[in-house]
PDB file of N, CA and C in Angstrom:
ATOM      1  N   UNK A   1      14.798  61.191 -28.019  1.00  0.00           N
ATOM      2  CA  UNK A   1      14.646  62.614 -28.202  1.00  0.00           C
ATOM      3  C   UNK A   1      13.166  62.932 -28.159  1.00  0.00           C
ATOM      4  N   UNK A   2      13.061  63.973 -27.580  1.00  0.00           N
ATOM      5  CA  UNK A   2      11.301  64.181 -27.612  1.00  0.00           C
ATOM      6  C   UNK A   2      11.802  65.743 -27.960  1.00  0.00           C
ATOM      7  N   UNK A   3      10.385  66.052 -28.962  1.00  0.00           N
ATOM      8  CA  UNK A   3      10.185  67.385 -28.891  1.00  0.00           C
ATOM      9  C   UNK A   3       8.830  67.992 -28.833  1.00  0.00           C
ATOM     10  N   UNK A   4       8.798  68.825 -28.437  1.00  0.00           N
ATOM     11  CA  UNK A   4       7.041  69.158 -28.063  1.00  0.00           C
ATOM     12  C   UNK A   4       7.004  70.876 -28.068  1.00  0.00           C
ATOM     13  N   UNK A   5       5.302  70.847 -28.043  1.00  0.00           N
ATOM     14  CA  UNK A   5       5.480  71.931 -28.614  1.00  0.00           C
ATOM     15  C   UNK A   5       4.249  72.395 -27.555  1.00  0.00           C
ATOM     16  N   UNK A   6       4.399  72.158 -26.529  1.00  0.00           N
ATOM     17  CA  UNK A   6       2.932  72.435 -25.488  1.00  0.00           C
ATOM     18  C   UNK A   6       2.960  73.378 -24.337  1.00  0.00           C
ATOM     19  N   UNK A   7       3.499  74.473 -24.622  1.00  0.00           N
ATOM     20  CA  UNK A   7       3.318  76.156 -23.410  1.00  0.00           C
ATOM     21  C   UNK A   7       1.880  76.743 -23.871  1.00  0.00           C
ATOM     22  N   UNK A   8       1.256  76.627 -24.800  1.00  0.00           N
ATOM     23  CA  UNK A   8       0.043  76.746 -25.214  1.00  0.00           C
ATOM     24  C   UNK A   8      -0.003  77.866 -26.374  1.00  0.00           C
ATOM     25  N   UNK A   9       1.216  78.410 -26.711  1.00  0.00           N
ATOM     26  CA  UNK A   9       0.757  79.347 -27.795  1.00  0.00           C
ATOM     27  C   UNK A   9       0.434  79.275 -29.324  1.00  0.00           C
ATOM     28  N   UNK A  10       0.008  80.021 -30.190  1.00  0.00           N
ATOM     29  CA  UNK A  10      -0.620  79.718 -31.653  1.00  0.00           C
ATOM     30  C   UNK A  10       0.060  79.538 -32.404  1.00  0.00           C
ATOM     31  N   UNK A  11       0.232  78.394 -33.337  1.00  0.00           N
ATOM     32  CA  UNK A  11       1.139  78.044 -34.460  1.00  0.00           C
ATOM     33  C   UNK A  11       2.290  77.888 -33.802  1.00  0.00           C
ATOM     34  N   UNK A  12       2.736  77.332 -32.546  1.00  0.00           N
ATOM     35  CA  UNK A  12       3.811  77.009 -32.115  1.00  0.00           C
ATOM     36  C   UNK A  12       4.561  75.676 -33.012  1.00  0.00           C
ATOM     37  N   UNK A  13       5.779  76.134 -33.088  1.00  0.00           N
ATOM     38  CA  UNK A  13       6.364  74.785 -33.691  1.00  0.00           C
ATOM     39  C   UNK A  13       7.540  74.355 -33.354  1.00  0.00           C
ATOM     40  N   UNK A  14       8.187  73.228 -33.090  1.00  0.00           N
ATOM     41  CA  UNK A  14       8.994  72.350 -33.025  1.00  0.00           C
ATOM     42  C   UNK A  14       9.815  71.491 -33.967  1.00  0.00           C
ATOM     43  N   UNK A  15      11.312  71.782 -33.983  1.00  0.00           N
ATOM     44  CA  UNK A  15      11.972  71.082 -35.379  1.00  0.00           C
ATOM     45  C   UNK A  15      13.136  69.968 -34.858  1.00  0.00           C
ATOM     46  N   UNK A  16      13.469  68.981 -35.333  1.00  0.00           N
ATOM     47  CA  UNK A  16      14.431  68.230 -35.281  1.00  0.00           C
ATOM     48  C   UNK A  16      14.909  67.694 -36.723  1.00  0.00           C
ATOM     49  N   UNK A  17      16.053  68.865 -36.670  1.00  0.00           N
ATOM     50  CA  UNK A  17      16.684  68.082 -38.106  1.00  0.00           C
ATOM     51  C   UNK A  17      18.047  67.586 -37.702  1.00  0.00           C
ATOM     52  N   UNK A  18      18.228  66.438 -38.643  1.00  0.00           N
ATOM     53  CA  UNK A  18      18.963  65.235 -39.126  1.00  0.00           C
ATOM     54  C   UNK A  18      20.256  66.066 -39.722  1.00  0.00           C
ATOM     55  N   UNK A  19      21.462  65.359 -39.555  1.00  0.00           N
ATOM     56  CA  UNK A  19      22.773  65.715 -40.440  1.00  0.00           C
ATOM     57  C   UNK A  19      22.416  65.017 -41.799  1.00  0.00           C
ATOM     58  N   UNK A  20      22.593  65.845 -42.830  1.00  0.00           N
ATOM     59  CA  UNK A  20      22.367  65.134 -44.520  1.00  0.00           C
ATOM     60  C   UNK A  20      23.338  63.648 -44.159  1.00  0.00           C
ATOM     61  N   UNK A  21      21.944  62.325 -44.865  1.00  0.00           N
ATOM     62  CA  UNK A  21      22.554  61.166 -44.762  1.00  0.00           C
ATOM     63  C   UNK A  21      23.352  60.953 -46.130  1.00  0.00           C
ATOM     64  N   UNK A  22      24.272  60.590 -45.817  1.00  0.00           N
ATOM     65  CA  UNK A  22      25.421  60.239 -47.672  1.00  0.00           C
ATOM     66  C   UNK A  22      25.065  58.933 -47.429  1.00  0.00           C
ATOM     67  N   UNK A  23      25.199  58.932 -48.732  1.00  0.00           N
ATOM     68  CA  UNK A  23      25.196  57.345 -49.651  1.00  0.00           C
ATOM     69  C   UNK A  23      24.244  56.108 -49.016  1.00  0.00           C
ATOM     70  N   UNK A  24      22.500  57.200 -48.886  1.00  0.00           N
ATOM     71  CA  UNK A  24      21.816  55.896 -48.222  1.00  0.00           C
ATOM     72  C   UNK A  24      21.339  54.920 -49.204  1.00  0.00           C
ATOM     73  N   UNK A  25      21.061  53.544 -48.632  1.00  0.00           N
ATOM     74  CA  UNK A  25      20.486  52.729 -49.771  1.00  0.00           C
ATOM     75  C   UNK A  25      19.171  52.985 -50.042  1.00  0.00           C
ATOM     76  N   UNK A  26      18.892  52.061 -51.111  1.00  0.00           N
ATOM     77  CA  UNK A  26      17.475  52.664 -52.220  1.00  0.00           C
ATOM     78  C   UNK A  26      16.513  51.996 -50.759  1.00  0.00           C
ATOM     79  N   UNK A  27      16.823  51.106 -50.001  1.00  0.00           N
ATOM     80  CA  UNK A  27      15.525  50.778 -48.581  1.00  0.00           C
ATOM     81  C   UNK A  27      15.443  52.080 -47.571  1.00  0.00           C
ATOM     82  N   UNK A  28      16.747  52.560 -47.381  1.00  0.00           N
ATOM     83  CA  UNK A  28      16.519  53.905 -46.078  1.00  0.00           C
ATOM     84  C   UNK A  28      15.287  54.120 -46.089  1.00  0.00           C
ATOM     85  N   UNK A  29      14.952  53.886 -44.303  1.00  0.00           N
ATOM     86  CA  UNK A  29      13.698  53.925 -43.593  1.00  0.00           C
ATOM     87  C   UNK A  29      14.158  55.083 -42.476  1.00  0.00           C
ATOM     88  N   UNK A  30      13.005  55.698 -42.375  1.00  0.00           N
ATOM     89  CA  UNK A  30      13.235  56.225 -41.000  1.00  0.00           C
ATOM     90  C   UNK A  30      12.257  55.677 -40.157  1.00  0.00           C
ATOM     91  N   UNK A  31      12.178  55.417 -38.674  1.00  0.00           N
ATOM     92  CA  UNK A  31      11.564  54.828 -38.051  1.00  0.00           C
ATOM     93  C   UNK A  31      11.265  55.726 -36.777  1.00  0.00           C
ATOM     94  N   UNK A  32      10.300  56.223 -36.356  1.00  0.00           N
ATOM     95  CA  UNK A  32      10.265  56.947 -34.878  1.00  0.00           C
ATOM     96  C   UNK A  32       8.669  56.675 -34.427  1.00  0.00           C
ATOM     97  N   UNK A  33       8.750  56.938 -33.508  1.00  0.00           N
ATOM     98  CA  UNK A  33       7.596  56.722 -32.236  1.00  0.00           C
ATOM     99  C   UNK A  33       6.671  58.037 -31.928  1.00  0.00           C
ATOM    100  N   UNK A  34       5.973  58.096 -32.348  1.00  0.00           N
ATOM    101  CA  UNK A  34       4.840  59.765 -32.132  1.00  0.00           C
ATOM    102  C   UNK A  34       3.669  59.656 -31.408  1.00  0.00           C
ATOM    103  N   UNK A  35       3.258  60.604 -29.985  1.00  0.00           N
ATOM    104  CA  UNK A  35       2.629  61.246 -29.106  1.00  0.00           C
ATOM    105  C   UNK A  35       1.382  62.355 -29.953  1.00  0.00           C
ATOM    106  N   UNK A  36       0.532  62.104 -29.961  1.00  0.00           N
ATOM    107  CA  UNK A  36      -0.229  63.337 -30.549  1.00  0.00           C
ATOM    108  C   UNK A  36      -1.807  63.048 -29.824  1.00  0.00           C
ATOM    109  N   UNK A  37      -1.782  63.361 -28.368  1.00  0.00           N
ATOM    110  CA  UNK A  37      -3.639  63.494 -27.730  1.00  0.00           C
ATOM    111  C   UNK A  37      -3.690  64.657 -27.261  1.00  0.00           C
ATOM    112  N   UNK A  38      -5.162  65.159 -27.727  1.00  0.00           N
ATOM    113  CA  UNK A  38      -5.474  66.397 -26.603  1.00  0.00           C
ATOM    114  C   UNK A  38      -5.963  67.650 -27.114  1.00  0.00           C
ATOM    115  N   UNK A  39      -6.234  68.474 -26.958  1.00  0.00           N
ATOM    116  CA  UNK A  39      -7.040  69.180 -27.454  1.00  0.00           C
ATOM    117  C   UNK A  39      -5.948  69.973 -27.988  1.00  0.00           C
ATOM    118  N   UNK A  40      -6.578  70.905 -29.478  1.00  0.00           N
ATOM    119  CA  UNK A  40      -6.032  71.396 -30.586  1.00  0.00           C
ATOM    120  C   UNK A  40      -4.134  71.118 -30.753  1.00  0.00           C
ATOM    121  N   UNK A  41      -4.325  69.004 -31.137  1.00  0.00           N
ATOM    122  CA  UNK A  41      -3.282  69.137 -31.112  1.00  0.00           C
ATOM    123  C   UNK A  41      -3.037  69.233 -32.974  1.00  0.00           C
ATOM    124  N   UNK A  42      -1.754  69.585 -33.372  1.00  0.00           N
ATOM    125  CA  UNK A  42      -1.783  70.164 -34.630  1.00  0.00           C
ATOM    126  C   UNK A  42      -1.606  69.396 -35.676  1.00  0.00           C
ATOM    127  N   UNK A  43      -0.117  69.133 -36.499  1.00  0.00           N
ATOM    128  CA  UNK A  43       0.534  68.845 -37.691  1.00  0.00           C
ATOM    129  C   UNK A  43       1.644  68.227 -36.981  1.00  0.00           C
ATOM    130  N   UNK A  44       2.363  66.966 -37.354  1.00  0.00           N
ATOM    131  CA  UNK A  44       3.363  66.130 -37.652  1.00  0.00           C
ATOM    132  C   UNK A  44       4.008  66.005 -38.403  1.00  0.00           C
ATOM    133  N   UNK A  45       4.980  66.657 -39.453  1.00  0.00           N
ATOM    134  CA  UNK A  45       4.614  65.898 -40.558  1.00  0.00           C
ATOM    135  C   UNK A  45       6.671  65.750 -40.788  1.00  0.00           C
ATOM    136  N   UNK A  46       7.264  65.020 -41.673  1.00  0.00           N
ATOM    137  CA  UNK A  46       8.814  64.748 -42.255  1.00  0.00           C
ATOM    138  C   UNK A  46       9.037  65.425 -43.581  1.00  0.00           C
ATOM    139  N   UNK A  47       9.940  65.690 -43.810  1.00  0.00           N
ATOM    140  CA  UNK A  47      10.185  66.962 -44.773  1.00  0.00           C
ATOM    141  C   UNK A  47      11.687  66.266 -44.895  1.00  0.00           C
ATOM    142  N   UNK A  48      11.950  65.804 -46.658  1.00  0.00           N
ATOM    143  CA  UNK A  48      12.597  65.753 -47.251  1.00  0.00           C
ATOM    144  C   UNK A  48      13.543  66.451 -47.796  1.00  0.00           C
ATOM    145  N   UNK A  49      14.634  66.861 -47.528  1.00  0.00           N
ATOM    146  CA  UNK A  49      15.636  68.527 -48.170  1.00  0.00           C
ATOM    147  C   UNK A  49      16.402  67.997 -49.270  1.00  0.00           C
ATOM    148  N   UNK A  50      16.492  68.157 -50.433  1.00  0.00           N
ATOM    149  CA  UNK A  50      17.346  67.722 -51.498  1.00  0.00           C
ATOM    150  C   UNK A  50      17.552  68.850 -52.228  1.00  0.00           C
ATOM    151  N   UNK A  51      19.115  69.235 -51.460  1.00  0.00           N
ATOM    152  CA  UNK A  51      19.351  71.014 -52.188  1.00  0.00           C
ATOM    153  C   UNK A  51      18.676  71.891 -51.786  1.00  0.00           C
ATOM    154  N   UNK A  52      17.896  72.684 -52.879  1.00  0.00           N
ATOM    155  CA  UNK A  52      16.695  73.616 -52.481  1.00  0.00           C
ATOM    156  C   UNK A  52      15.361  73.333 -52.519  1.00  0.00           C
ATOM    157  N   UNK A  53      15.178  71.919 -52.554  1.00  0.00           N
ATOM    158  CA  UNK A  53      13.952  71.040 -53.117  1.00  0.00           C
ATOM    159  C   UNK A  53      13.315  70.598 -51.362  1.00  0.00           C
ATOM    160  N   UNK A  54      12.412  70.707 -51.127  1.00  0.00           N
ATOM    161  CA  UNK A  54      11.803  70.822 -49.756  1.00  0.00           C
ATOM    162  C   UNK A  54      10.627  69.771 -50.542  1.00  0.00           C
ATOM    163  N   UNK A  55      10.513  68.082 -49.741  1.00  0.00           N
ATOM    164  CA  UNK A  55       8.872  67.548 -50.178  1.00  0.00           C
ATOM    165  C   UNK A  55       8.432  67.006 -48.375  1.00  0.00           C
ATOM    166  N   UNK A  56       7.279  67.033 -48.794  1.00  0.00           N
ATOM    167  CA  UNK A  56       6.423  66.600 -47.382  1.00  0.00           C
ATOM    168  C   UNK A  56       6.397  64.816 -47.872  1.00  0.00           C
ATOM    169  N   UNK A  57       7.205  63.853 -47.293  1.00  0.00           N
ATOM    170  CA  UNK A  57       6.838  62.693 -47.398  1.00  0.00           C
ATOM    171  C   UNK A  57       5.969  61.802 -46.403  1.00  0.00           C
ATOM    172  N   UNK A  58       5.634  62.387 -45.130  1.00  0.00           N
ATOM    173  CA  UNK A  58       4.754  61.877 -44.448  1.00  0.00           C
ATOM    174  C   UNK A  58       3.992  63.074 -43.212  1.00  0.00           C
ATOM    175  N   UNK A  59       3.156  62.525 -43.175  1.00  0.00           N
ATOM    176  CA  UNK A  59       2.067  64.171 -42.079  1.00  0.00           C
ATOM    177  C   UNK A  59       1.106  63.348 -41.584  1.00  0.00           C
ATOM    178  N   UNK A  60       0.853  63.344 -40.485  1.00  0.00           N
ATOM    179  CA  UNK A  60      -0.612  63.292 -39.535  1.00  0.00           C
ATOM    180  C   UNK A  60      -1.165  64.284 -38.733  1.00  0.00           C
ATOM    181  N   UNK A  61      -2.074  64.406 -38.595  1.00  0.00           N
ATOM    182  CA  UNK A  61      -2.921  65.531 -38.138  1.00  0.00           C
ATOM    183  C   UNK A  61      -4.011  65.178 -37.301  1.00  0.00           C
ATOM    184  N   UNK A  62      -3.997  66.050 -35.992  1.00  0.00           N
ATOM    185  CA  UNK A  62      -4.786  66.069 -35.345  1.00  0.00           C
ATOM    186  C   UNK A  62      -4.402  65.208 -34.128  1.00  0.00           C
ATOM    187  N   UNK A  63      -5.866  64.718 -33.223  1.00  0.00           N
ATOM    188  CA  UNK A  63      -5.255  63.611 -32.451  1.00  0.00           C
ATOM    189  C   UNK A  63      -5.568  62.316 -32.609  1.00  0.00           C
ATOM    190  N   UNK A  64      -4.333  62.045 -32.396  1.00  0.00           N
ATOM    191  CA  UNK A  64      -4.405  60.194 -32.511  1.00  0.00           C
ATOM    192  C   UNK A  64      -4.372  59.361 -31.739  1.00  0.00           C
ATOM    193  N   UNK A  65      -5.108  59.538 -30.313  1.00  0.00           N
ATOM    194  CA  UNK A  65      -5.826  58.652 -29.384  1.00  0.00           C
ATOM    195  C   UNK A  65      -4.627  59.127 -28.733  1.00  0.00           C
ATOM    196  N   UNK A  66      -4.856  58.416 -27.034  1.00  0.00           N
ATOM    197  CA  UNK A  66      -3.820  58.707 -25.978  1.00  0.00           C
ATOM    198  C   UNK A  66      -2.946  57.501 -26.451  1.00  0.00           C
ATOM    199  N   UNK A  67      -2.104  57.351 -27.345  1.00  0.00           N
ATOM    200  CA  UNK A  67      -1.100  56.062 -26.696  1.00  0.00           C
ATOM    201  C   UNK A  67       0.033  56.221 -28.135  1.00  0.00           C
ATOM    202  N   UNK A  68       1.173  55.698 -27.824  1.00  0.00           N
ATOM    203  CA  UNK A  68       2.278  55.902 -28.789  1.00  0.00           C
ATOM    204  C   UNK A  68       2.025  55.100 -29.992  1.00  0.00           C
ATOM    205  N   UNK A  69       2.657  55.921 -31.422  1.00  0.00           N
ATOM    206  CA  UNK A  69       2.231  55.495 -32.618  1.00  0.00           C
ATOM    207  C   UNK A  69       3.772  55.109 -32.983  1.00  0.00           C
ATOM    208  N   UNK A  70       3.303  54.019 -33.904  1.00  0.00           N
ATOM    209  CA  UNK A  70       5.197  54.189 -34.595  1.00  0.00           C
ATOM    210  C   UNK A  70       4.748  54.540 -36.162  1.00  0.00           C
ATOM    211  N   UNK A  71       5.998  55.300 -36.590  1.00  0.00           N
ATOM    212  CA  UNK A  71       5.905  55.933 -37.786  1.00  0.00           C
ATOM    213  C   UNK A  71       7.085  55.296 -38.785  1.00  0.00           C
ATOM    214  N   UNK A  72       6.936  55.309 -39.959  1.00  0.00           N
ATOM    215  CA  UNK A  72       8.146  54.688 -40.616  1.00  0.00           C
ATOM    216  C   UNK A  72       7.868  55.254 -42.259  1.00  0.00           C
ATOM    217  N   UNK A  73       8.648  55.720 -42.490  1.00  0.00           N
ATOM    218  CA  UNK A  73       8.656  56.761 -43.557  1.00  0.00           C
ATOM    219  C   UNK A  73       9.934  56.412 -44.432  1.00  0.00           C
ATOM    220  N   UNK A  74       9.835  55.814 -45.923  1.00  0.00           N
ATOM    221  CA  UNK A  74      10.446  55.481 -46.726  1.00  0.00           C
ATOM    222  C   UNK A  74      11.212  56.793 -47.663  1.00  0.00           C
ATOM    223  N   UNK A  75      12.722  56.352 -47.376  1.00  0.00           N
ATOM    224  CA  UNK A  75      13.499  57.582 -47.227  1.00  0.00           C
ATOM    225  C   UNK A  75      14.102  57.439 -48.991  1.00  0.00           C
ATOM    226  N   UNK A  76      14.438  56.302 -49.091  1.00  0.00           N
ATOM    227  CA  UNK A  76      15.236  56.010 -50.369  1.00  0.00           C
ATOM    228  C   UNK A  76      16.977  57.023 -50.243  1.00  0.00           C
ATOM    229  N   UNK A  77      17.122  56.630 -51.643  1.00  0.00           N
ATOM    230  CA  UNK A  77      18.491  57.543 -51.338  1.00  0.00           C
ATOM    231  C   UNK A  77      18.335  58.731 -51.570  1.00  0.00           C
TER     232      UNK A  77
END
């Protein structure tokens, strides 16, 4: 899945959300691969939903050289 956010306009943003995972174990990882070179590139970041409870558990910013990053973000249950 790729999503991008590059026609050039301001505060453009891009979302990919997940179906709520049931009954993950206390290890649940998420694991994905992230693109971020080039001029004013922005915010990355994974967003946790529990109910009405919204947390930022992982974010990078800016650019992070021309070449693919892997990301892995500790999900728990």
């Amino acid at each position: 899945m790729i999503v991008a956010t590059n026609n050039g306009t301001i505060d453009e943003r891009a979302h990919l959300l997940s179906p709520p995972l049931q009954q993950s174990s206390a290890t649940c990882e998420l694991t994905f691969y992230y693109h971020m070179s080039g001029a004013n590139v922005g915010r990355l970041e994974v967003l946790l939903i529990e109910g009405l409870q919204e947390s930022r558990v992982w974010s990078v910013e800016g650019t992070q050289s021309n070449r693919w990053h892997k990301g892995v973000v500790k999900i728990g249950r």
